[in-house]
Protein backbone atom coordinates (compact mmCIF):
# COMPACT_ATOMS: atom_id res chain seq x y z
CA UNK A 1 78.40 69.72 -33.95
CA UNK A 2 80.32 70.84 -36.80
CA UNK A 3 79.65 74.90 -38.10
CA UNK A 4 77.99 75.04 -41.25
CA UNK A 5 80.02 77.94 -41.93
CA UNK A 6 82.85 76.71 -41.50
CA UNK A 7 85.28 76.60 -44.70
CA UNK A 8 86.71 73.82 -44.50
CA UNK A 9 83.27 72.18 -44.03
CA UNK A 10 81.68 74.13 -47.21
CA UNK A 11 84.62 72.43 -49.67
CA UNK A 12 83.87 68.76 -48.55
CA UNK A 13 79.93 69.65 -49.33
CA UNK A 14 81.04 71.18 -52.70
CA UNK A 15 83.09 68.48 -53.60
CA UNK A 16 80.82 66.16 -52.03
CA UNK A 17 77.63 67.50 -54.93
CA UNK A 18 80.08 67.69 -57.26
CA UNK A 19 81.22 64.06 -57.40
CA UNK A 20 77.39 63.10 -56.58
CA UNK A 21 76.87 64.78 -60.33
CA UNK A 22 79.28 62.43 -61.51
CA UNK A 23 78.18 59.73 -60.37
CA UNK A 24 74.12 60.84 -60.78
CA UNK A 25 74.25 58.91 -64.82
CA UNK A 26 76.77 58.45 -67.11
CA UNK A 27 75.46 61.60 -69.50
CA UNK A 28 73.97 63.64 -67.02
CA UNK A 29 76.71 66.28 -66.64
CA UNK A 30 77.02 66.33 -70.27
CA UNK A 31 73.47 66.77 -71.10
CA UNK A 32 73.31 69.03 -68.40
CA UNK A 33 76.42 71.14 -70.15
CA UNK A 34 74.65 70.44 -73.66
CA UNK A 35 71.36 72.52 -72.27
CA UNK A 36 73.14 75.04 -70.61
CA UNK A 37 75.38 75.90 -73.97
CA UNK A 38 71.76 75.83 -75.84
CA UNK A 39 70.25 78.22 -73.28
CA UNK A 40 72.92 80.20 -73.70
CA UNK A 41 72.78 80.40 -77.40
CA UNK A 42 69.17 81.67 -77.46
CA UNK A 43 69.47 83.75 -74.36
CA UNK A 44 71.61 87.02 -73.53
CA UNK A 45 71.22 86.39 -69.68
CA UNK A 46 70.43 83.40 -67.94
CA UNK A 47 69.82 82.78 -64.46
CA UNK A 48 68.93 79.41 -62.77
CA UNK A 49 65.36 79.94 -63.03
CA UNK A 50 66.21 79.75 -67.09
CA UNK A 51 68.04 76.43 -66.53
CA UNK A 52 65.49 74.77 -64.35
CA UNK A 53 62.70 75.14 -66.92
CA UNK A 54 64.81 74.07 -69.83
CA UNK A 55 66.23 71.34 -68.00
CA UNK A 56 63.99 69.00 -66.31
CA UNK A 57 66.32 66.28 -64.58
CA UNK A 58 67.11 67.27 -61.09
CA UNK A 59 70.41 65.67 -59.67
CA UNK A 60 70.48 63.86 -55.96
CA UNK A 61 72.10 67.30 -54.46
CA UNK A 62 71.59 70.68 -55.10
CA UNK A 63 75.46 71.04 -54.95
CA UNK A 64 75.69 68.85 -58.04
CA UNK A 65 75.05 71.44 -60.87
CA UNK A 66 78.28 73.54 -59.52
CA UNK A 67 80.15 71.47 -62.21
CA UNK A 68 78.45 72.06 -64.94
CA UNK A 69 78.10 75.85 -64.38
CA UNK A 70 82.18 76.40 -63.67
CA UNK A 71 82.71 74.16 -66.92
CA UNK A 72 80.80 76.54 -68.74
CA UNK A 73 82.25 79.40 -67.35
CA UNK A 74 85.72 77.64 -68.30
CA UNK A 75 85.15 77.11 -71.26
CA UNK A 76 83.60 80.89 -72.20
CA UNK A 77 80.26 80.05 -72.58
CA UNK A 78 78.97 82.17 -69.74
CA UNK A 79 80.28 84.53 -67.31
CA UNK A 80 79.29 86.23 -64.01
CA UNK A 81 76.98 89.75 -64.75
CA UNK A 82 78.03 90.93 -61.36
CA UNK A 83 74.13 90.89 -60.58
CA UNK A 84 72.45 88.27 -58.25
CA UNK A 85 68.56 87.19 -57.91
CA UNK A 86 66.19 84.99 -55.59
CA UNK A 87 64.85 81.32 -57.35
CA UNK A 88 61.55 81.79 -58.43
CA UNK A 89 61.04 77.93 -59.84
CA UNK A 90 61.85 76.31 -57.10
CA UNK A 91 60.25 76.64 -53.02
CA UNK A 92 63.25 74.79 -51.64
CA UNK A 93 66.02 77.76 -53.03
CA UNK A 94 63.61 80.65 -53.02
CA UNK A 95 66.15 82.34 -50.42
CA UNK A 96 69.33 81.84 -51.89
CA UNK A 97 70.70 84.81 -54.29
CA UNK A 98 71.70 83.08 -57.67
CA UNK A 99 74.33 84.84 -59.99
CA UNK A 100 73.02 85.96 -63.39
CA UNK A 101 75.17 85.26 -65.94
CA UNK A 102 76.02 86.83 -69.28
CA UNK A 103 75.73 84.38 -72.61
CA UNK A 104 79.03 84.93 -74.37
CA UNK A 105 77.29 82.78 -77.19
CA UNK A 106 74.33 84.43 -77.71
CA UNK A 107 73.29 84.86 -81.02
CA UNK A 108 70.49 86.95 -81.77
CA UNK A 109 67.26 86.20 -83.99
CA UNK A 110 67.38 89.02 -86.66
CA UNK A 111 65.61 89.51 -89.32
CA UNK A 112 68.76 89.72 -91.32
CA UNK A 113 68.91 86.17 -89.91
CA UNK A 114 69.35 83.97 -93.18
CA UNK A 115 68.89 80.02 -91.24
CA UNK A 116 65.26 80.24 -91.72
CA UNK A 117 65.29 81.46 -95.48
């Protein structure tokens, strides 16, 4: 029986979800990407609860989204708040802590706002 714990045994499962993502559709990880760059455009925080809603397609394992945050966060479109929180959207990860993450994209509806004059 092989830990779950183990370290070793928690890369394989990352990489495992993460090639599952790329092999889920051609365009999924970039749609995926494409939402999460449009969430973070309209929101200052986001949090996977955010992501689920706006983003309806659900890969084959939960480990496949990893790529599509860390691209994200490579490309400075989000980064880590330092603050965590429980998955409200979905039963299955209601007790797994979920970063929230800062939009460093956001862009703020003013009134001073001239795209809808």
């Amino acid at each position: 029986m092989t830990d779950l714990f183990e370290y070793g045994e928690a890369i394989r499962r990352r990489n495992e979800g993460m090639t599952l993502a790329a092999s889920h559709s051609p365009s999924f990880g970039e749609a995926a990407y494409i939402a999460l760059i449009a969430l973070a455009q309209r929101k200052e925080f986001i949090h996977i609860d955010d992501f689920l809603r706006a983003f309806p397609e659900r890969p084959n394992s939960p480990n496949a989204m990893g790529s599509v945050w860390q691209r994200a966060i490579k490309n400075k479109i989000i980064k880590h708040s330092g603050r965590v929180a429980p998955c409200r959207t979905e039963a299955k990860k209601h007790a797994h802590q979920y970063p929230i993450y800062c939009s460093l994209i956001f862009k703020p509806i003013t009134e001073t706002s001239t795209w809808y004059k």
